[in-house]
Protein backbone atom coordinates (compact mmCIF):
# COMPACT_ATOMS: atom_id res chain seq x y z
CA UNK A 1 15.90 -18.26 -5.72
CA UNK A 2 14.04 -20.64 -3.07
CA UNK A 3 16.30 -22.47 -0.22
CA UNK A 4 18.24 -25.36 -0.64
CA UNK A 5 19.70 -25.75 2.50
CA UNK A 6 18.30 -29.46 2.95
CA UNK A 7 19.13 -30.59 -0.42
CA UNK A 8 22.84 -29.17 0.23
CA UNK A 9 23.14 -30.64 3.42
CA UNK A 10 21.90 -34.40 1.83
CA UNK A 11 24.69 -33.91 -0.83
CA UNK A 12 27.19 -32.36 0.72
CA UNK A 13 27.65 -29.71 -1.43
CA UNK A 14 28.53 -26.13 -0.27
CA UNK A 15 25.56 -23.86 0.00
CA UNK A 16 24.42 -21.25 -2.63
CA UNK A 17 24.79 -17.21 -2.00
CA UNK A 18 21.32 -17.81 -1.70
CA UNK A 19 21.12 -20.19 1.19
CA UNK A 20 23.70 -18.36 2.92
CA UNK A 21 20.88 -15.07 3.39
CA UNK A 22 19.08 -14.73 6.83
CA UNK A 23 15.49 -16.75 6.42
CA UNK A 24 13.70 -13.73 6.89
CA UNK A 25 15.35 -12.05 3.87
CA UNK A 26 14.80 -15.29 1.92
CA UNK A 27 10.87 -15.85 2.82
CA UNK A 28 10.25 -12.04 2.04
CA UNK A 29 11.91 -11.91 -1.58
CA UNK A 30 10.32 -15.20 -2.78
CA UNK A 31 7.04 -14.78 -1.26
CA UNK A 32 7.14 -11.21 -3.07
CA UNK A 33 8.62 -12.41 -6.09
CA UNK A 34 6.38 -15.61 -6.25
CA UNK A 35 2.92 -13.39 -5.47
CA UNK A 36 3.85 -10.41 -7.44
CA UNK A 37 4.92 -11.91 -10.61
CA UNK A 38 2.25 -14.68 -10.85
CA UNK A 39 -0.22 -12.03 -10.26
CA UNK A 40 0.36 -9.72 -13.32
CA UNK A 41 0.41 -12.63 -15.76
CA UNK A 42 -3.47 -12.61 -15.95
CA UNK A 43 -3.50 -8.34 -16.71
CA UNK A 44 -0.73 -9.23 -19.56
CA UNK A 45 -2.63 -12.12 -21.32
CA UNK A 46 -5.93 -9.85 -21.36
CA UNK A 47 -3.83 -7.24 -22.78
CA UNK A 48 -2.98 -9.19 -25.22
CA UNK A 49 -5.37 -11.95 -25.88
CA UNK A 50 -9.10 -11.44 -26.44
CA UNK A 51 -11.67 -13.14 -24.36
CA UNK A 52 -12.14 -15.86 -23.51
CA UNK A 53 -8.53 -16.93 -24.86
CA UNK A 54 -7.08 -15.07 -22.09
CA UNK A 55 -8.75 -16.84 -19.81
CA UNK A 56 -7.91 -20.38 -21.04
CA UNK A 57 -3.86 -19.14 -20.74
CA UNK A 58 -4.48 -17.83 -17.43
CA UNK A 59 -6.37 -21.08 -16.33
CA UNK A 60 -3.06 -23.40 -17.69
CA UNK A 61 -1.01 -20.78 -16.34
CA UNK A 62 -1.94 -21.19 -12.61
CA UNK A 63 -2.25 -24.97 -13.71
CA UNK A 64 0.94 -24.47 -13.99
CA UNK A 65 2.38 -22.85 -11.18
CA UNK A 66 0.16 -24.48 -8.44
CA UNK A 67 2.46 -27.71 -9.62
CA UNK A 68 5.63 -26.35 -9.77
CA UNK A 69 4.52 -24.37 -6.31
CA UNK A 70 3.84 -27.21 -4.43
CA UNK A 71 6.73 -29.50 -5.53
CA UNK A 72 6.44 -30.07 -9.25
CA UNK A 73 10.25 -30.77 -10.76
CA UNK A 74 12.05 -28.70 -12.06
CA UNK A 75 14.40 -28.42 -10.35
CA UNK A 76 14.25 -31.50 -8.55
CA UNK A 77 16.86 -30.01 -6.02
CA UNK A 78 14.32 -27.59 -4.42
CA UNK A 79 11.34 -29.96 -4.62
CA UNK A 80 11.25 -30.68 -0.89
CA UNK A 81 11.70 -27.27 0.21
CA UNK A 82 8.97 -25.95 -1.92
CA UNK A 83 6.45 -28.41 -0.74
CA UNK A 84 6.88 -27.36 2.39
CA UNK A 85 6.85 -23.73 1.68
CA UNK A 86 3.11 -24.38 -0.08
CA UNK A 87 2.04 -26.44 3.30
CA UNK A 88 1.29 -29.15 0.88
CA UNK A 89 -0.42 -32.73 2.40
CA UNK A 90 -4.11 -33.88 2.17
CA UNK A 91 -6.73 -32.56 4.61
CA UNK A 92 -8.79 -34.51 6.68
CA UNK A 93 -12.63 -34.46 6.25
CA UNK A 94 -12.72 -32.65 9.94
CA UNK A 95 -10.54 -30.24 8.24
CA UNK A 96 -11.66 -29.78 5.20
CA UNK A 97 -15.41 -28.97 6.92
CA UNK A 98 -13.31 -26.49 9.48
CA UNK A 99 -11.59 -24.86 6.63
CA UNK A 100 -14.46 -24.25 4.33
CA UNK A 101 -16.65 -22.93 7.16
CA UNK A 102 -13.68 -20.50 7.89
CA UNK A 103 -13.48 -19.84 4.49
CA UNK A 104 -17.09 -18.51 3.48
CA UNK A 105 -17.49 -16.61 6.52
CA UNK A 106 -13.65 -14.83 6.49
CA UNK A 107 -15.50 -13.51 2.34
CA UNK A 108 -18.39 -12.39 4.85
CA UNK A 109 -16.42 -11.22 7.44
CA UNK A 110 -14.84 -8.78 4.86
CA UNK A 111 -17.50 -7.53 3.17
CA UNK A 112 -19.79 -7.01 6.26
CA UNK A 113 -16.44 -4.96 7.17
CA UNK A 114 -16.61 -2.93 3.94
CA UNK A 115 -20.39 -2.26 4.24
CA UNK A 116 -19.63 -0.45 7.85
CA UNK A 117 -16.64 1.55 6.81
CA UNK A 118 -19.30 2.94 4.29
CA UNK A 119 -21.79 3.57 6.72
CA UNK A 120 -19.50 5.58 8.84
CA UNK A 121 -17.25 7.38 5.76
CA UNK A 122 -19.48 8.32 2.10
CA UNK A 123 -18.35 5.76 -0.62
CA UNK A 124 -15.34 7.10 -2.73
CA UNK A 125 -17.21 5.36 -6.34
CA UNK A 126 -14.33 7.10 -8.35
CA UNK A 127 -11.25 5.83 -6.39
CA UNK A 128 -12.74 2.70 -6.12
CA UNK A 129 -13.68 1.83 -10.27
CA UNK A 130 -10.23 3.49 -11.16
CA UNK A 131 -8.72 1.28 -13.04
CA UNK A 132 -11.20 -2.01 -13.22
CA UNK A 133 -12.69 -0.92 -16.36
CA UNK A 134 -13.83 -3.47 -18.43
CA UNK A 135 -15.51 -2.18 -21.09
CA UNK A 136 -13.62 -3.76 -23.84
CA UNK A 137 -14.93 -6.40 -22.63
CA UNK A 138 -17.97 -6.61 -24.57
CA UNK A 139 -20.33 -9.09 -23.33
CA UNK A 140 -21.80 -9.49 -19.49
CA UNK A 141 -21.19 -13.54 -19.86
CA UNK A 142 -17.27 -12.89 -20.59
CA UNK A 143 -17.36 -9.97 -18.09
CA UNK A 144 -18.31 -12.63 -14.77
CA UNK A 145 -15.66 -15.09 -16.81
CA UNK A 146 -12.73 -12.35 -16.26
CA UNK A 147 -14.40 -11.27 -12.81
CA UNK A 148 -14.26 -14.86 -11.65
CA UNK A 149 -10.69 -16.05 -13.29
CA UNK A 150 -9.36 -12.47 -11.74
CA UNK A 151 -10.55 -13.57 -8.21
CA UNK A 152 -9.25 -17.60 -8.54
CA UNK A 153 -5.64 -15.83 -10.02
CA UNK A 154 -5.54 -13.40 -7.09
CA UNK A 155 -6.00 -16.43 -4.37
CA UNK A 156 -4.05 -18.72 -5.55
CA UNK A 157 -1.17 -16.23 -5.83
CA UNK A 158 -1.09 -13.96 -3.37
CA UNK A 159 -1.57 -17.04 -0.96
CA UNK A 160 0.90 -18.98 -2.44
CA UNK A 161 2.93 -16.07 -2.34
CA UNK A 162 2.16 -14.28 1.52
CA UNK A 163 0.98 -17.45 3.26
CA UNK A 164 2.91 -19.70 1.83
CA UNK A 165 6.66 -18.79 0.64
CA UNK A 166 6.57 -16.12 3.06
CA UNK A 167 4.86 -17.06 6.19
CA UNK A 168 5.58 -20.70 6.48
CA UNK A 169 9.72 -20.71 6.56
CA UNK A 170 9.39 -17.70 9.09
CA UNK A 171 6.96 -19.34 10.78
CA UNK A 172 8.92 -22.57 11.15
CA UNK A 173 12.13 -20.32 12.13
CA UNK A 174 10.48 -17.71 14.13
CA UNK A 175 6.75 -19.19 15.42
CA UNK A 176 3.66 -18.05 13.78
CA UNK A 177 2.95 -14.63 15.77
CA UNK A 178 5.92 -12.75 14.33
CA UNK A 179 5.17 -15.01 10.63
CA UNK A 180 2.01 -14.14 10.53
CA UNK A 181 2.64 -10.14 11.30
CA UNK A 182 5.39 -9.69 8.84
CA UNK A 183 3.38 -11.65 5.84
CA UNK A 184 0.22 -9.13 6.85
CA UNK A 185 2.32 -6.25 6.49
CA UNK A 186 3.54 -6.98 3.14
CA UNK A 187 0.27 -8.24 1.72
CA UNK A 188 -1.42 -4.97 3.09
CA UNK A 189 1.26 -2.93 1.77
CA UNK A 190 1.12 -4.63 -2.02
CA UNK A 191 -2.43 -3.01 -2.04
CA UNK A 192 -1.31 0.71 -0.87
CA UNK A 193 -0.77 1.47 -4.88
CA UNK A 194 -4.41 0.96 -5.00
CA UNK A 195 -6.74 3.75 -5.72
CA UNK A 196 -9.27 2.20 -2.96
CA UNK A 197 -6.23 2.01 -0.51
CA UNK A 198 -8.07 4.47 1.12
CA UNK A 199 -6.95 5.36 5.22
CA UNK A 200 -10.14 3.25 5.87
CA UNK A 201 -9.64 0.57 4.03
CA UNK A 202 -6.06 -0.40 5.34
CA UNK A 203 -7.14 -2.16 8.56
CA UNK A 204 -9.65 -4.12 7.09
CA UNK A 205 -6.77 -5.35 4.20
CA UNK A 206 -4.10 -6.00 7.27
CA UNK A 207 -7.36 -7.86 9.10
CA UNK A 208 -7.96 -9.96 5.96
CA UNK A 209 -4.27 -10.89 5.85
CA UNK A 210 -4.00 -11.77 9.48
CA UNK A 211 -6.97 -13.98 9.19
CA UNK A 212 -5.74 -15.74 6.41
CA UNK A 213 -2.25 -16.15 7.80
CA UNK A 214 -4.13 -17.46 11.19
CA UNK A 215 -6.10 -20.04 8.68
CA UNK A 216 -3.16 -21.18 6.96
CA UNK A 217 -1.39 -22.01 10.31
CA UNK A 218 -4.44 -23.83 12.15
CA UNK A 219 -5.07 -25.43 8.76
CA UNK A 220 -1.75 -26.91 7.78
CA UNK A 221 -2.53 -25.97 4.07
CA UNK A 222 -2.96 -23.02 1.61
CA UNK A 223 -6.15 -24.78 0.50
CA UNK A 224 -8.78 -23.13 2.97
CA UNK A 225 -7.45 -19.79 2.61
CA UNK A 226 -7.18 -19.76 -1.62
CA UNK A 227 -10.93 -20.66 -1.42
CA UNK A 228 -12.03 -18.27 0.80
CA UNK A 229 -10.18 -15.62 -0.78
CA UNK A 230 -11.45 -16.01 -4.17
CA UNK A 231 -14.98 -16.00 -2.85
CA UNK A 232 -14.25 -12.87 -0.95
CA UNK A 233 -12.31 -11.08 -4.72
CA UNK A 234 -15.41 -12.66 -6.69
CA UNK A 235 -17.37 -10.00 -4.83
CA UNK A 236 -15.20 -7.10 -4.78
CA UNK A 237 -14.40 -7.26 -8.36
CA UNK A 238 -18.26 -7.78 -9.08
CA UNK A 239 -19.32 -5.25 -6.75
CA UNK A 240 -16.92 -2.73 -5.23
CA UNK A 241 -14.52 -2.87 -7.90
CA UNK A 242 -16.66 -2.80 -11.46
CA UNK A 243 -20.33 -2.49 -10.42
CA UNK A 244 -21.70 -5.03 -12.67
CA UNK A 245 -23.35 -7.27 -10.13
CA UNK A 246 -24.51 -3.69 -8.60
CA UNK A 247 -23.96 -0.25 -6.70
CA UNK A 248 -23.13 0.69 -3.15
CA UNK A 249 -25.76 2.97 -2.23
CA UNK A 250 -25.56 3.44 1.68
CA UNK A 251 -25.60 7.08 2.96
CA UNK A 252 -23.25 7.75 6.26
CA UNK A 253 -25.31 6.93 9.64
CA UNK A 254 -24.51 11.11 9.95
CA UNK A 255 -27.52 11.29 7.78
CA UNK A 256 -29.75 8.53 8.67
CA UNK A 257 -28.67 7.38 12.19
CA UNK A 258 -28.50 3.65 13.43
CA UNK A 259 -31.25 2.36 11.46
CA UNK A 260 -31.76 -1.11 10.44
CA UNK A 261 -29.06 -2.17 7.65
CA UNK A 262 -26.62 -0.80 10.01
CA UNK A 263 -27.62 -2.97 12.47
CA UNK A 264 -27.75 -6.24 10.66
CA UNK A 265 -24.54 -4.88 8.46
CA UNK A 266 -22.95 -4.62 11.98
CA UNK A 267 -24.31 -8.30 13.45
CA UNK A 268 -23.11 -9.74 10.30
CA UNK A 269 -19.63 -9.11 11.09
CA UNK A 270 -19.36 -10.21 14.98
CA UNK A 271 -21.25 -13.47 13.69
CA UNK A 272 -18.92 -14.08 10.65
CA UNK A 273 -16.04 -13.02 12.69
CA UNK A 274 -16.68 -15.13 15.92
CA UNK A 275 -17.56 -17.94 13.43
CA UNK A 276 -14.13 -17.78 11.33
CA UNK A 277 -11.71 -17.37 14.65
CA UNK A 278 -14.04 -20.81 16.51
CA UNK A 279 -13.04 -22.67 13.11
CA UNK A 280 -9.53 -21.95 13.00
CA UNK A 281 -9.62 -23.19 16.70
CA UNK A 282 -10.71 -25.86 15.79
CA UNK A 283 -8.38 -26.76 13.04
CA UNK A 284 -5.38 -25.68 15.27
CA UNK A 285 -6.73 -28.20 18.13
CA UNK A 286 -7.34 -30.85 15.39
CA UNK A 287 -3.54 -30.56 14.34
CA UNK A 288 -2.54 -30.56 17.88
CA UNK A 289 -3.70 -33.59 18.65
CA UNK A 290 -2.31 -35.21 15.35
CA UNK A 291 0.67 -34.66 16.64
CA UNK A 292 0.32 -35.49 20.03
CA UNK A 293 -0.68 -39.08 18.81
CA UNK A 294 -4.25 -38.99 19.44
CA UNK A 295 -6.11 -41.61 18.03
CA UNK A 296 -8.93 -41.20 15.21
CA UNK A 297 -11.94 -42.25 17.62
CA UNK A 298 -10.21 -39.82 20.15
CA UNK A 299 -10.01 -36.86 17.81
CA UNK A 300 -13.21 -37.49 16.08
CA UNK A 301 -15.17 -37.81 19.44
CA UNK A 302 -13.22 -34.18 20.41
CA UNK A 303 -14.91 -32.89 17.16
């Protein structure tokens, strides 16, 4: 399924069906393909695996594919092509500091987001626990295990999957506007089947993708984003989604006005936001002068 036009090109030998579609068409299917199938592995094994066994398949499983995603053989003809795909390469500690700032505050950013669509709109509790019930699930302990293995699966594969098969060759191709747009639109639209998909809730999934297709780009690596978007599941499975780490109990400011929790709910997200966008400048002018040639002393005086 993934492109071998390098590989072919090395050899010699005449390219696949495959390698003969558009790059667009190419990055969509196995960015879909990659994200969509990876993802429902984790509902199958609790299906059919009790707790905490499921969780010890799921945690080989993405074991698994985060090696074969970022270059692993088999088969050793697409190895190159999917190491690029995954933006894999080590970080710097500049970037590393950059990318986990951008991380933490892109899972506040998102739920400071949430909190003031609530405030303006009353909280849809039905729509949003349909189908997160984990009830037979019988103990709290194994409960946050599911939460939190649910969150890490979701991270790794949607950004694997969006970010990474999708965005980078169309990004590469195309530039990282148009990349970036196109990955957004299909990660927002994978959610749609959701019961919280609600009208409201659609800018602030298309927001979350941009910012994470913006981090993946400045950042040169899915690593940044995966983090940050497990923190920002761990919390919307605990809280929005299943209510065992609490309830949403905000009324609409229609009834009480601009009072205080609006206020800091709304502070919250300019802070986190202007926070998350300085960091990923920051890791975009870092890369930039990598490649100009700057020096270390150079860059690290710069940062």
């Amino acid at each position: 399924m993934f492109a071998r036009t390098h590989n072919e090109q090395a050899t010699g030998s005449a390219p696949s069906r495959w390698a003969k579609l558009p790059i667009l068409l190419r990055a969509i299917v196995s960015g879909l393909f990659l994200a969509v199938i990876a993802l429902n592995v984790w509902p199958l094994l609790l299906a059919i695996l009790p707790m905490p066994l499921a969780a010890f398949a799921e945690a080989a499983f993405l074991l698994g594919f985060l090696w074969w995603a970022s270059g692993g053989n088999p088969p050793p003809s697409t190895k190159s092509d999917r190491a690029a795909s995954f933006r894999s390469g080590k970080l710097s500690l500049i970037q590393w500091v950059w990318g986990l700032f951008a991380a933490l505050f892109f899972a506040v950013t998102v739920h400071a987001s949430i909190v003031l669509l609530f405030r303006f709109v009353p909280f849809p509790l039905a729509a949003f626990r349909s189908g997160y019930d984990l009830s037979f699930i019988h103990t709290q302990f194994l409960k946050w295990v599911a939460i939190v293995v649910s969150a890490i699966s979701a991270g790794i594969c949607e950004e694997t999957g969006f970010r990474g098969y999708m965005q980078r060759p169309i990004e590469r191709r195309y530039g990282a506007a148009p990349a970036i747009l196109i990955s957004s639109l299909f990660f927002t639209s994978l959610h749609l089947a959701k019961a919280w998909a609600i009208l409201g809730m659609i800018p602030i999934v298309f927001g979350a993708g941009v910012l994470l297709g913006l981090l993946a780009w400045a950042a040169h690596s899915l690593l940044p984003g995966m983090i940050g978007h497990v923190v920002m599941d761990i919390g919307l499975f605990a809280y929005w989604w299943t209510g065992i780490a609490g309830d949403f109990s905000g009324r609409t400011i229609s009834e009480t006005g601009i009072d205080h929790p609006f206020l800091i709910a709304f502070f919250t997200f300019v802070l986190s936001l202007s926070i998350i966008v300085f960091a990923i400048f920051k890791l975009r002018r870092y890369e930039t002068l990598c490649n100009s040639g700057a020096g270390p002393t150079s860059i690290r005086r710069t940062f």
